[in-house]
Protein backbone atom coordinates (compact mmCIF):
# COMPACT_ATOMS: atom_id res chain seq x y z
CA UNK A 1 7.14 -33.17 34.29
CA UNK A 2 9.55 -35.10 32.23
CA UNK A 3 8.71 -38.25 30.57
CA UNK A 4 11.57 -39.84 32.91
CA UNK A 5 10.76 -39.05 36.18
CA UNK A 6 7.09 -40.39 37.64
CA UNK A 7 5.75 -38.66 41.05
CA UNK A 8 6.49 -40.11 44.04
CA UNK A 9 3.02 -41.75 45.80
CA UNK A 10 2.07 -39.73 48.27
CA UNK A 11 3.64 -40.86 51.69
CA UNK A 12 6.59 -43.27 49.52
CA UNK A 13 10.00 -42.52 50.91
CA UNK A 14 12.50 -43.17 47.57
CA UNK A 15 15.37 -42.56 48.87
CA UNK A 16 14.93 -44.12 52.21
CA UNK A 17 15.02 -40.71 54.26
CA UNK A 18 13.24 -42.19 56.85
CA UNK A 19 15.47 -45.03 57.70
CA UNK A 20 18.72 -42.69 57.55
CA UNK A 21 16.82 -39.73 59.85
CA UNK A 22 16.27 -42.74 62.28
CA UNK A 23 20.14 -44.06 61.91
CA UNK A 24 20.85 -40.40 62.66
CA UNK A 25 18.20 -40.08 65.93
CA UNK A 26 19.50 -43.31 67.20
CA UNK A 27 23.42 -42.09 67.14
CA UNK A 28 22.79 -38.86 68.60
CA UNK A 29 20.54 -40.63 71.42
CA UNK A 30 23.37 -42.91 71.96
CA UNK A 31 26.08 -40.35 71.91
CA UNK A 32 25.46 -36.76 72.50
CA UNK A 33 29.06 -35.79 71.48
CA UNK A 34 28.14 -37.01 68.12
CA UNK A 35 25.33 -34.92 68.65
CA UNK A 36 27.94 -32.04 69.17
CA UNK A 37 30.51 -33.16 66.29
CA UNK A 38 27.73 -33.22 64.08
CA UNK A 39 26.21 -29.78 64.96
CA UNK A 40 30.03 -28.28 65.02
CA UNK A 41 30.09 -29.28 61.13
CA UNK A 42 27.09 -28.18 60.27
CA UNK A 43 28.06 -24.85 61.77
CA UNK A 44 31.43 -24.84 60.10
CA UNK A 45 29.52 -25.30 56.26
CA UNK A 46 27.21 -22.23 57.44
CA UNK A 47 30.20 -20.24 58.50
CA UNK A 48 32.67 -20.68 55.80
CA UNK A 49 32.17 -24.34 54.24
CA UNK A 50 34.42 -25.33 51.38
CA UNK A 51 36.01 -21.88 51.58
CA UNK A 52 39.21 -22.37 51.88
CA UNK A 53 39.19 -26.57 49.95
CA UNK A 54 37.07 -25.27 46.74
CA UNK A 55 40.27 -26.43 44.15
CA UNK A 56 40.91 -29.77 46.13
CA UNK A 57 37.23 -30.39 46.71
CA UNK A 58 36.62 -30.28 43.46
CA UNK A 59 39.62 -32.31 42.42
CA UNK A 60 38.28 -34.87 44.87
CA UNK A 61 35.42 -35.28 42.98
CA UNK A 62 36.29 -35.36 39.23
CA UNK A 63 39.02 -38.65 41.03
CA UNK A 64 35.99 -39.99 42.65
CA UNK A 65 34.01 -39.63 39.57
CA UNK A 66 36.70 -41.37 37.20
CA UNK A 67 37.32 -44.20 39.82
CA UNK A 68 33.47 -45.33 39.98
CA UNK A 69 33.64 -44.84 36.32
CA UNK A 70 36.58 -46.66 35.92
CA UNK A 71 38.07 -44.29 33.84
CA UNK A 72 41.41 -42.26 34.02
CA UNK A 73 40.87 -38.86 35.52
CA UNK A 74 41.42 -35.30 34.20
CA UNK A 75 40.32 -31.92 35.64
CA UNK A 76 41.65 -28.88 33.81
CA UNK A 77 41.69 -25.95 35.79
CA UNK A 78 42.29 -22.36 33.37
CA UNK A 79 42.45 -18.73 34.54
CA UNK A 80 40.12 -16.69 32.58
CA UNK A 81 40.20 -12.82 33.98
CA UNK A 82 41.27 -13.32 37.15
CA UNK A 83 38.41 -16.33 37.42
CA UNK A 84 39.17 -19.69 37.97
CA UNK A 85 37.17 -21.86 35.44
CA UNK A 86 36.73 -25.84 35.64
């Protein structure tokens, strides 16, 4: 165990799972096509996921990155082999 990082106490919820898992019961009771939309994505990250958006995915996230930084953004993409490194 790192120095850094304490155990949770037994039954503590950090990260406030609890209160999002109820957000989440209370929407789908409300609205069983949300129910549906959110099942339908689900499905679609089983079946093929970021597939087909890896490159602007991960473009997306080096912009969101440097805009909570505050920082200009770079992401350097290189062909190595046939393999596309980041």
């Amino acid at each position: 165990m790192s120095m850094f990082v304490r155990p949770a106490a037994e039954g503590a919820d950090p990260f406030g799972t609890a209160r999002l898992r109820r957000g989440v019961l209370d929407a789908w009771a409300t609205s069983p096509a949300r129910f549906r939309e959110d099942a339908n994505a689900e499905e679609d990250l089983v079946l093929g996921g970021y597939r087909d958006r890896l490159v602007v995915e991960l473009a997306q996230n080096a912009a969101d990155a440097a805009a909570r930084a505050g920082v200009p953004g770079r992401l350097r993409l290189t062909l190595r082999d046939g393999v596309l490194v980041a």
